[in-house]
PDB file of N, CA and C in Angstrom:
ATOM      1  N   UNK A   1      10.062 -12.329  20.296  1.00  0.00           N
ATOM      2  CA  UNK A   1       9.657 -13.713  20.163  1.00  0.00           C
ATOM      3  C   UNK A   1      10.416 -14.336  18.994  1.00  0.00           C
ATOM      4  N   UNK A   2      10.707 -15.436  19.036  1.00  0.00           N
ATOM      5  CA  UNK A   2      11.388 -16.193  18.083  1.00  0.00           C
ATOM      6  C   UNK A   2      10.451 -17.311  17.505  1.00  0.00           C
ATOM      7  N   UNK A   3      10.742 -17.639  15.996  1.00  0.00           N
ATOM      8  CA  UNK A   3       9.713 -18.480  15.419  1.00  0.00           C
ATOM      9  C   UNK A   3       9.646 -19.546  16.054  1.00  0.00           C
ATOM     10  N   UNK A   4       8.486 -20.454  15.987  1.00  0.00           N
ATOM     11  CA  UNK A   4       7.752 -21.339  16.957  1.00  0.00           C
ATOM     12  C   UNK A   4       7.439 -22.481  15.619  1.00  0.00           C
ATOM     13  N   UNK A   5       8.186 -23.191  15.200  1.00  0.00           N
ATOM     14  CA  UNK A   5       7.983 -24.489  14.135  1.00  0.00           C
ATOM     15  C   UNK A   5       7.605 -25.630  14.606  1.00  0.00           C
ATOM     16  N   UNK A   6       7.237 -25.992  15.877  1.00  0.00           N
ATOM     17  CA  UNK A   6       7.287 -27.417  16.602  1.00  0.00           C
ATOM     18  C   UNK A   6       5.690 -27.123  16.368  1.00  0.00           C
ATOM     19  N   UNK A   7       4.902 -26.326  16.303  1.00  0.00           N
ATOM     20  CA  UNK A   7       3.266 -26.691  16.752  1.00  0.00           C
ATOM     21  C   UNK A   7       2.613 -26.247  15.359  1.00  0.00           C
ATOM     22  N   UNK A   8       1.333 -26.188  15.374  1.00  0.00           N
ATOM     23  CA  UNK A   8       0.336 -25.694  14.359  1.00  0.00           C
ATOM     24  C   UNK A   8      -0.803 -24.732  14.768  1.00  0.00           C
ATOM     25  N   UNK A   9      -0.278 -24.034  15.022  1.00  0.00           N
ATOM     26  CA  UNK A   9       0.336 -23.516  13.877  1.00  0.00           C
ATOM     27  C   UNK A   9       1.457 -22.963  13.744  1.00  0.00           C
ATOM     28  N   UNK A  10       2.703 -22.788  12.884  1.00  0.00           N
ATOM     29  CA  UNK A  10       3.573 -22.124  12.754  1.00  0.00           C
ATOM     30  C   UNK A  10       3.446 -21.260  13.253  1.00  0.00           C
ATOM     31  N   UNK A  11       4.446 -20.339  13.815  1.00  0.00           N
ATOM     32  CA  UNK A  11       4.711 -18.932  14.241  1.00  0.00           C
ATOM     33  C   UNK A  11       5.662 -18.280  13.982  1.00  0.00           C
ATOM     34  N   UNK A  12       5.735 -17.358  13.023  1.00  0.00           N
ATOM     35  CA  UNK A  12       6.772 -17.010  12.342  1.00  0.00           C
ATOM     36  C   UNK A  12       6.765 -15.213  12.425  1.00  0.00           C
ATOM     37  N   UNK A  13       7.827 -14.809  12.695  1.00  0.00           N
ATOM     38  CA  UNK A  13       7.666 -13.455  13.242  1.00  0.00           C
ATOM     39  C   UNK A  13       9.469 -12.435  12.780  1.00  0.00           C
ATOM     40  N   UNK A  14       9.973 -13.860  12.022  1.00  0.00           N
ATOM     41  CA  UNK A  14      11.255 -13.171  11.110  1.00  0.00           C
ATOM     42  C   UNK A  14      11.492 -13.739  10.097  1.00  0.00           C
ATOM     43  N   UNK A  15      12.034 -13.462   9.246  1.00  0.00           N
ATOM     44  CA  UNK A  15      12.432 -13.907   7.881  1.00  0.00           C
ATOM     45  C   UNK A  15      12.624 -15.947   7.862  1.00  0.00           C
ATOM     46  N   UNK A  16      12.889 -16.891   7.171  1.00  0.00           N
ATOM     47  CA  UNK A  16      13.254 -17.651   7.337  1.00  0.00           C
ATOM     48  C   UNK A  16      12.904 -18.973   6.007  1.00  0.00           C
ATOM     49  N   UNK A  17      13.675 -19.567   6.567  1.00  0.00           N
ATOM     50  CA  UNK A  17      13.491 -20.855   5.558  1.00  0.00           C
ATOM     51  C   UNK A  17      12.577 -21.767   6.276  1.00  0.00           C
ATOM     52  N   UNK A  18      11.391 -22.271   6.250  1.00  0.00           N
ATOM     53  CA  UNK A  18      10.254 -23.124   7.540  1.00  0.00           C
ATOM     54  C   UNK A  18      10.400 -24.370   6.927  1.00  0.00           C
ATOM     55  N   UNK A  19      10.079 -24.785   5.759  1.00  0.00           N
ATOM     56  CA  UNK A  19      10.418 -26.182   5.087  1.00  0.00           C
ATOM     57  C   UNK A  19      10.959 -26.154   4.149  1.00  0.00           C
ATOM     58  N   UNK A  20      11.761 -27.310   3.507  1.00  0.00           N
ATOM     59  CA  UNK A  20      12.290 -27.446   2.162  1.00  0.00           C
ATOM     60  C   UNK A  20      11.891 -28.489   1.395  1.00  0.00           C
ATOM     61  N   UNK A  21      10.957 -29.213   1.584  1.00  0.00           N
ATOM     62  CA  UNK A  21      10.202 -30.484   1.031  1.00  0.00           C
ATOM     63  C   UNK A  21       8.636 -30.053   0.961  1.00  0.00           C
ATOM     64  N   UNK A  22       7.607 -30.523   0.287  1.00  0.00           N
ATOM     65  CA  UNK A  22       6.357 -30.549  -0.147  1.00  0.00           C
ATOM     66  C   UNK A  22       6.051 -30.827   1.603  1.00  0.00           C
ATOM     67  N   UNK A  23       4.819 -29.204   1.451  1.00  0.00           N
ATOM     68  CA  UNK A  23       4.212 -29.143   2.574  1.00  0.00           C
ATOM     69  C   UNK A  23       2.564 -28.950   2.349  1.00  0.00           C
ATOM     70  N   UNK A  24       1.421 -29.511   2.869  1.00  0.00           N
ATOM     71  CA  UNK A  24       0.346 -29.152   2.805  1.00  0.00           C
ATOM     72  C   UNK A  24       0.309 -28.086   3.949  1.00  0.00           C
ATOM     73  N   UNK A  25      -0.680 -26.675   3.260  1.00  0.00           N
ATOM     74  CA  UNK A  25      -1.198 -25.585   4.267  1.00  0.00           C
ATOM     75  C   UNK A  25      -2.538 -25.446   3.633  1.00  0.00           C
ATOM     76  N   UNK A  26      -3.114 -25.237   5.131  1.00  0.00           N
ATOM     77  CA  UNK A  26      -4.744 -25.242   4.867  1.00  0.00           C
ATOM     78  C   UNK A  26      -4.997 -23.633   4.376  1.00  0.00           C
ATOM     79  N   UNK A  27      -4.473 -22.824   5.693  1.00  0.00           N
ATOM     80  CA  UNK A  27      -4.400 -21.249   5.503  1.00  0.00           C
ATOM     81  C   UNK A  27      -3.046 -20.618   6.480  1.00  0.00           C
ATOM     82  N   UNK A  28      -2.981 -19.239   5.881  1.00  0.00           N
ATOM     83  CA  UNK A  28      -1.879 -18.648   6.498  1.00  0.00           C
ATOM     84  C   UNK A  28      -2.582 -17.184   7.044  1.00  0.00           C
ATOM     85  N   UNK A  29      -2.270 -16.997   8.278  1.00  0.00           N
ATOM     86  CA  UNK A  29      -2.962 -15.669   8.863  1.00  0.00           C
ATOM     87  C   UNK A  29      -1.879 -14.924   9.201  1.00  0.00           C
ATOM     88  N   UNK A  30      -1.996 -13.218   8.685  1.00  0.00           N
ATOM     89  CA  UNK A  30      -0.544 -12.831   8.863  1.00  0.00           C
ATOM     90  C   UNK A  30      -1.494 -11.321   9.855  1.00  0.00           C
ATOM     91  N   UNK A  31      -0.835 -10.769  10.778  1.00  0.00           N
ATOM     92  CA  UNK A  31      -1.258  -9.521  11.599  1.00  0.00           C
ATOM     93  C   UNK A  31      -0.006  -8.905  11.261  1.00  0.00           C
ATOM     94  N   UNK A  32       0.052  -7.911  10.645  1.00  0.00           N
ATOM     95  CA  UNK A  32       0.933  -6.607  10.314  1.00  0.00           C
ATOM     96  C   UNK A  32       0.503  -5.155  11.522  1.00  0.00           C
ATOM     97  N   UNK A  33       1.479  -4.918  11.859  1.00  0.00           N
ATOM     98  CA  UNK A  33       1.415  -3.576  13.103  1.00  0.00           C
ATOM     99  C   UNK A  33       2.044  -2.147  12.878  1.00  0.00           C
ATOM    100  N   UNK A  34       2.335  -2.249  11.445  1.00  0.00           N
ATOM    101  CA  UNK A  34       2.978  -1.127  11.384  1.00  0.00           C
ATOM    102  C   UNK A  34       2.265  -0.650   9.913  1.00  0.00           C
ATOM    103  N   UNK A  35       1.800   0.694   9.324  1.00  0.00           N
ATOM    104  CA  UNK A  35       1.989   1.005   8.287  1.00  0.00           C
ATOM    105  C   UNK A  35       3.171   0.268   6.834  1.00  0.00           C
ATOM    106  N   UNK A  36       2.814  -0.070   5.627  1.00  0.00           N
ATOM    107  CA  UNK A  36       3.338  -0.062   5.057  1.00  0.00           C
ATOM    108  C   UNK A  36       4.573  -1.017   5.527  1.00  0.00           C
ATOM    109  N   UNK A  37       4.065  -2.564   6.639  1.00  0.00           N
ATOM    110  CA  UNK A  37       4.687  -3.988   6.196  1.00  0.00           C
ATOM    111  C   UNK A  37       4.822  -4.271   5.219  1.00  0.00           C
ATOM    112  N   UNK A  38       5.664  -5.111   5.406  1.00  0.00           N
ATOM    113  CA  UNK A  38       5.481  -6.135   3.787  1.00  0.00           C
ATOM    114  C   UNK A  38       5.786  -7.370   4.255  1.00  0.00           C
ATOM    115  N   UNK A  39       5.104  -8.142   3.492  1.00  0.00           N
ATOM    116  CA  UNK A  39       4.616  -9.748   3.676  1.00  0.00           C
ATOM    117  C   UNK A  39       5.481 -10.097   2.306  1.00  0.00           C
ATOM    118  N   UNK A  40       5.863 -11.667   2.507  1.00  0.00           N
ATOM    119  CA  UNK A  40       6.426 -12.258   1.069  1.00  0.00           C
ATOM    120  C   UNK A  40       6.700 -13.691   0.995  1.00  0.00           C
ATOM    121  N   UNK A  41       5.933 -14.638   1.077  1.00  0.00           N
ATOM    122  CA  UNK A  41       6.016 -15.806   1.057  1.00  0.00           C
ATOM    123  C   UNK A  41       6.119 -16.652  -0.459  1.00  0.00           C
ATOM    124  N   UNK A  42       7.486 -17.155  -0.351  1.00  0.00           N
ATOM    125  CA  UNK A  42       7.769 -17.640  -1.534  1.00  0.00           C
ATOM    126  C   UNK A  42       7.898 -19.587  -1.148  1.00  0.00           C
ATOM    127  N   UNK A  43       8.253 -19.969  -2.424  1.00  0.00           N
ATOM    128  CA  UNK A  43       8.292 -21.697  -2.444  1.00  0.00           C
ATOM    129  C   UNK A  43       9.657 -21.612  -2.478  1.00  0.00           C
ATOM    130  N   UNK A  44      10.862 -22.804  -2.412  1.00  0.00           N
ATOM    131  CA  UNK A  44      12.087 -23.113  -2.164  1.00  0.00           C
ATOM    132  C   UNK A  44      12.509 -22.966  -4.031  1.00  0.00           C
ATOM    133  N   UNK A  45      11.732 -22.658  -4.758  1.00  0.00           N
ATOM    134  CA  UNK A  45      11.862 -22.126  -6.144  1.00  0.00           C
ATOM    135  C   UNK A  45      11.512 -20.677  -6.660  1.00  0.00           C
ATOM    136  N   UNK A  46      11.122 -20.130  -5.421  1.00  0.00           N
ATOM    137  CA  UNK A  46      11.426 -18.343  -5.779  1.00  0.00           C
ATOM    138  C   UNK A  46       9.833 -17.956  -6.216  1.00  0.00           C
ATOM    139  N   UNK A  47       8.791 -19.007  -6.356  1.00  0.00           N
ATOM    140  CA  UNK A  47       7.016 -18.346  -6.434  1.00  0.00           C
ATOM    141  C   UNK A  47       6.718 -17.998  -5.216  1.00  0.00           C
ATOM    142  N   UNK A  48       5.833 -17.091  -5.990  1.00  0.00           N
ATOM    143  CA  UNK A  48       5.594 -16.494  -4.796  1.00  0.00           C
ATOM    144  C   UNK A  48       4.233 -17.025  -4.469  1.00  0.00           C
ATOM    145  N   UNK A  49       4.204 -17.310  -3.261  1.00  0.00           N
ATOM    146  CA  UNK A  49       2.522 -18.047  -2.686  1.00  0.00           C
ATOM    147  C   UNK A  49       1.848 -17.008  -1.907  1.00  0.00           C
ATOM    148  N   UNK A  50       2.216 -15.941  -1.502  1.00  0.00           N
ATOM    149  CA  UNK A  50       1.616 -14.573  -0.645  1.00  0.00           C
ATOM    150  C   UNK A  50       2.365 -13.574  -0.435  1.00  0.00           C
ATOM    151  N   UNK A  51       1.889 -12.131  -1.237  1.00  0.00           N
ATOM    152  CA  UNK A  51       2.417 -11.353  -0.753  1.00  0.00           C
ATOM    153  C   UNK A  51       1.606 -10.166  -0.428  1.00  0.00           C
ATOM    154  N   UNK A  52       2.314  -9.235   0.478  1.00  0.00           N
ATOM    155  CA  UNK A  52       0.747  -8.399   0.892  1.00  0.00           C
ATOM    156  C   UNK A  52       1.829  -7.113   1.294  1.00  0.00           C
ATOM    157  N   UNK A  53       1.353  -5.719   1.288  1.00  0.00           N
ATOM    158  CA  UNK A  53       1.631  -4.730   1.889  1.00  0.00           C
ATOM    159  C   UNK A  53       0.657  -3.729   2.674  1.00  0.00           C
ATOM    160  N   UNK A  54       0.699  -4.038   4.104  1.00  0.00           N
ATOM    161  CA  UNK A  54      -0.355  -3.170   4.602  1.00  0.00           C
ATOM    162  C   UNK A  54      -0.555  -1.568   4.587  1.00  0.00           C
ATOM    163  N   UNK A  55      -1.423  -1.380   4.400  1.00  0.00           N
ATOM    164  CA  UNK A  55      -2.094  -0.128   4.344  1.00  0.00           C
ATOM    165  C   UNK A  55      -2.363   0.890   5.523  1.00  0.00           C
ATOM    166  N   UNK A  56      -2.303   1.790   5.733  1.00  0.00           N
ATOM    167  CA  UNK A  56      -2.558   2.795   6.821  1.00  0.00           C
ATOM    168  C   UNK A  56      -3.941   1.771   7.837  1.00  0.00           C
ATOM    169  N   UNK A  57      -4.680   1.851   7.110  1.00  0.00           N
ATOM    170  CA  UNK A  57      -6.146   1.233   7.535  1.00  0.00           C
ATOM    171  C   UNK A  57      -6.168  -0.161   8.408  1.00  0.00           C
ATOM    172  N   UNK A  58      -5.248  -0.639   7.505  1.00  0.00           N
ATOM    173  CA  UNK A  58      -5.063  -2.405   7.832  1.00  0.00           C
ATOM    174  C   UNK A  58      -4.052  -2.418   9.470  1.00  0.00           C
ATOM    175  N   UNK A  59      -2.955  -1.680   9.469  1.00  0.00           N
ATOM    176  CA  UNK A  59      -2.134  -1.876  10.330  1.00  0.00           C
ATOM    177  C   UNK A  59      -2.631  -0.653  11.929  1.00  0.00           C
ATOM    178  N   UNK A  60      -3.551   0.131  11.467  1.00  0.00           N
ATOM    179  CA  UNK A  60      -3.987   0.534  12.919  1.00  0.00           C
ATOM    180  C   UNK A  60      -5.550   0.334  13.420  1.00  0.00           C
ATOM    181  N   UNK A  61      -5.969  -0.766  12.480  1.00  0.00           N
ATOM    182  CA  UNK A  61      -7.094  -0.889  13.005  1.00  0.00           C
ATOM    183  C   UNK A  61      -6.843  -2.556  13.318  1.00  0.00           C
ATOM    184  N   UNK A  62      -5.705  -2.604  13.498  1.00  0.00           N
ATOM    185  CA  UNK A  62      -5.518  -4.348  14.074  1.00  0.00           C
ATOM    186  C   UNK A  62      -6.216  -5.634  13.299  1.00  0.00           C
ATOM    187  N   UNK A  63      -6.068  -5.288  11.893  1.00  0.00           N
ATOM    188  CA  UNK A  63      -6.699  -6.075  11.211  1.00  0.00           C
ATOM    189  C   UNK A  63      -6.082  -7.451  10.821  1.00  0.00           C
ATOM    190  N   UNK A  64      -6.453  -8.609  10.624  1.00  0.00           N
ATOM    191  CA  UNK A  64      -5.872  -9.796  10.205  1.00  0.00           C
ATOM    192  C   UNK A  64      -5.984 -10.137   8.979  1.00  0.00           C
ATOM    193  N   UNK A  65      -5.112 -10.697   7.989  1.00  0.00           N
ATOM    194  CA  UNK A  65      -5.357 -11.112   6.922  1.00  0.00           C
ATOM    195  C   UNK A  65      -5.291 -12.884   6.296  1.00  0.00           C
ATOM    196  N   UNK A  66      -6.345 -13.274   5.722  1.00  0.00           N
ATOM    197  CA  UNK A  66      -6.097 -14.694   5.619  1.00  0.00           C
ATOM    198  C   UNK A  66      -5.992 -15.083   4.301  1.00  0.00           C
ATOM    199  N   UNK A  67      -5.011 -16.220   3.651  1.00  0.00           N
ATOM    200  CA  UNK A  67      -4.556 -16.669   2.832  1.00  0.00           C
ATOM    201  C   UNK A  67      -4.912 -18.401   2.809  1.00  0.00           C
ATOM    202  N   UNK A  68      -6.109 -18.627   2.214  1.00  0.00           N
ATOM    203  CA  UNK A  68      -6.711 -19.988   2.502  1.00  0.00           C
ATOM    204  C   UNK A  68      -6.304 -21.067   0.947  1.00  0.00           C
ATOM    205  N   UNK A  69      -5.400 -21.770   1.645  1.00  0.00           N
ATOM    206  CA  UNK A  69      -5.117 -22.671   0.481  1.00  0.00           C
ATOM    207  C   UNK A  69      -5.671 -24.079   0.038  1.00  0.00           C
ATOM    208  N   UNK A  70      -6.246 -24.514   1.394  1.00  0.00           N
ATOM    209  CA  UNK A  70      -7.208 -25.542   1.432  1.00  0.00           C
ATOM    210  C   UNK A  70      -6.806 -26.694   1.076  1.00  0.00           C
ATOM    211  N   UNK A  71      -5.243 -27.119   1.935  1.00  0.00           N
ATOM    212  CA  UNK A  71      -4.561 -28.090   2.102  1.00  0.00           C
ATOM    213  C   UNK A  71      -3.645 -28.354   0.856  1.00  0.00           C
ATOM    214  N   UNK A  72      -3.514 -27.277  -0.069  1.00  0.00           N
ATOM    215  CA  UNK A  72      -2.619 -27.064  -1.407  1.00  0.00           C
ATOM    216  C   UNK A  72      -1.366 -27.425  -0.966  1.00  0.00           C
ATOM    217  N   UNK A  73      -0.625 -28.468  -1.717  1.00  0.00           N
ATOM    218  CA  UNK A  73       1.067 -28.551  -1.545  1.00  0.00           C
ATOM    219  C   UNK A  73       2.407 -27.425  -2.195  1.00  0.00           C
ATOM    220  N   UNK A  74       2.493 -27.345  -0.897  1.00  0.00           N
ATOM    221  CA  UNK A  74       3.954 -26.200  -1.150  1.00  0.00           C
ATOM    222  C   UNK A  74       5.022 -26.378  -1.356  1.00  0.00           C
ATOM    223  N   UNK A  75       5.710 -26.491  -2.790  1.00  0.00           N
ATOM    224  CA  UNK A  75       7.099 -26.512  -2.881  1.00  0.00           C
ATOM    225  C   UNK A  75       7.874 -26.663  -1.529  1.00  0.00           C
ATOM    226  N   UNK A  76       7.503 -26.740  -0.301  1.00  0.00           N
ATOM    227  CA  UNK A  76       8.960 -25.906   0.773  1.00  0.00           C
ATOM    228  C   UNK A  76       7.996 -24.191   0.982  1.00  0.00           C
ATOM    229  N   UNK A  77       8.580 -23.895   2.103  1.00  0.00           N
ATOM    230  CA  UNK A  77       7.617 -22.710   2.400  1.00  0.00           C
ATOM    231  C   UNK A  77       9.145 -21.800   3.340  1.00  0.00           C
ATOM    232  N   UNK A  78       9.299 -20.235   1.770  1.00  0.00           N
ATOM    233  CA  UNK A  78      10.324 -19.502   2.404  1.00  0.00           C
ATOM    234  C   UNK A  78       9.674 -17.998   2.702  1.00  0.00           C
ATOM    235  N   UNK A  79       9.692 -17.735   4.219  1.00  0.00           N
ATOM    236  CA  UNK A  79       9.238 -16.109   4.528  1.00  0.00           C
ATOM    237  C   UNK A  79      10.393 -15.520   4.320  1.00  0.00           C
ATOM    238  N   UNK A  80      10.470 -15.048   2.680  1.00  0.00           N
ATOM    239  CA  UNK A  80      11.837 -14.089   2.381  1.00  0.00           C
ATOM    240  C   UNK A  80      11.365 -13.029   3.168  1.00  0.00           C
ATOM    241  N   UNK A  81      10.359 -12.328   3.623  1.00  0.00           N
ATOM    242  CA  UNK A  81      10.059 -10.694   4.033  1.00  0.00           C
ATOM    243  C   UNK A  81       9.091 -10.995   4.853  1.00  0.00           C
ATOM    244  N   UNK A  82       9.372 -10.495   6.310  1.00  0.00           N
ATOM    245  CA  UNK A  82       7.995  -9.949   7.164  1.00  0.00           C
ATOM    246  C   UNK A  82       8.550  -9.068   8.050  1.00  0.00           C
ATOM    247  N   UNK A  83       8.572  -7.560   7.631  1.00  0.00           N
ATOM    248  CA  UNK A  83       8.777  -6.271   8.186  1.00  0.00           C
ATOM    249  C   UNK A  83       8.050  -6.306   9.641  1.00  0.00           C
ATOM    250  N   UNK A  84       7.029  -6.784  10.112  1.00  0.00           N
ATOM    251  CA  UNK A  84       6.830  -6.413  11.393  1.00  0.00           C
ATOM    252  C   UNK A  84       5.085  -7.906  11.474  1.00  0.00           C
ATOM    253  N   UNK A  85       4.981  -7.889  12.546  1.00  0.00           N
ATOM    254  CA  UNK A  85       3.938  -8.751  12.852  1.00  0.00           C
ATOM    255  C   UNK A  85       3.825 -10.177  13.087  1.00  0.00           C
ATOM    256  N   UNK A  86       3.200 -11.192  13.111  1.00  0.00           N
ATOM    257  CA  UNK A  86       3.275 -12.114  12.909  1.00  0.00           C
ATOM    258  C   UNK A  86       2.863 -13.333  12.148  1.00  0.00           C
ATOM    259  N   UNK A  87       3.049 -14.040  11.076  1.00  0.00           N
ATOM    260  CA  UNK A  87       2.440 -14.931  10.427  1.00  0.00           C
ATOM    261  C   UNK A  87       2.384 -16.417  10.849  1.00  0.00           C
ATOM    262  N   UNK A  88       0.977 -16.854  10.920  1.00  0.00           N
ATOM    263  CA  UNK A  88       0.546 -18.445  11.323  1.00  0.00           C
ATOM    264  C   UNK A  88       0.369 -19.092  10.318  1.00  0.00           C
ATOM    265  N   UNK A  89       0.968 -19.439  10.342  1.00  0.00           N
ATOM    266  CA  UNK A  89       1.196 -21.149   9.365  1.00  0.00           C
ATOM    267  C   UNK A  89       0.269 -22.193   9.547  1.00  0.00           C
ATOM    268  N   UNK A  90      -1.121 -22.605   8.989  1.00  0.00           N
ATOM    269  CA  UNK A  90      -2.002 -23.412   9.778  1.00  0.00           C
ATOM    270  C   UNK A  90      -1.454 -24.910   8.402  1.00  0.00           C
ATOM    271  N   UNK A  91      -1.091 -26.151   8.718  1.00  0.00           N
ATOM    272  CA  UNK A  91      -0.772 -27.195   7.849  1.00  0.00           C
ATOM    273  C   UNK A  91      -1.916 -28.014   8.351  1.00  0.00           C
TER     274      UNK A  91
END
């Protein structure tokens, strides 16, 4: 699957640059499928706004993880790292 930027929620499932201007996100839901993913969501200035590495536990018991920002403005929103799964972008 290839990332999906036209709807809301985002669908992001490889590395990428998603915006480069001030973005409101309500929350971000990321599903990791493999042991020992890694998650890494940075701003178009290198902060980091989420990062996560799943755990044995997390990635075979199909668990979801949520990142609730509650309409917080984002520098620009860059997925330097997502080893496996998919992350939703809810704006």
């Amino acid at each position: 699957m290839a990332n999906n930027l036209t709807g809301n929620p985002l669908v992001i499932d490889t590395a990428a640059t998603i915006t480069t201007y001030p973005t409101k996100v309500k929350f971000m839901r990321w599903t990791p499928t493999t042991t020992g993913d890694d998650l890494l969501v940075v701003d178009n200035a290198g902060n980091t706004i989420w990062t996560y590495k799943a755990l044995a536990a997390d990635a075979n018991q199909g668990i979801t993880f949520d990142l609730t920002l509650d309409g917080a403005v984002c520098n620009g929103i860059v997925v330097s790292t997502i080893d496996n799964g998919t992350l939703y972008i809810y704006l």
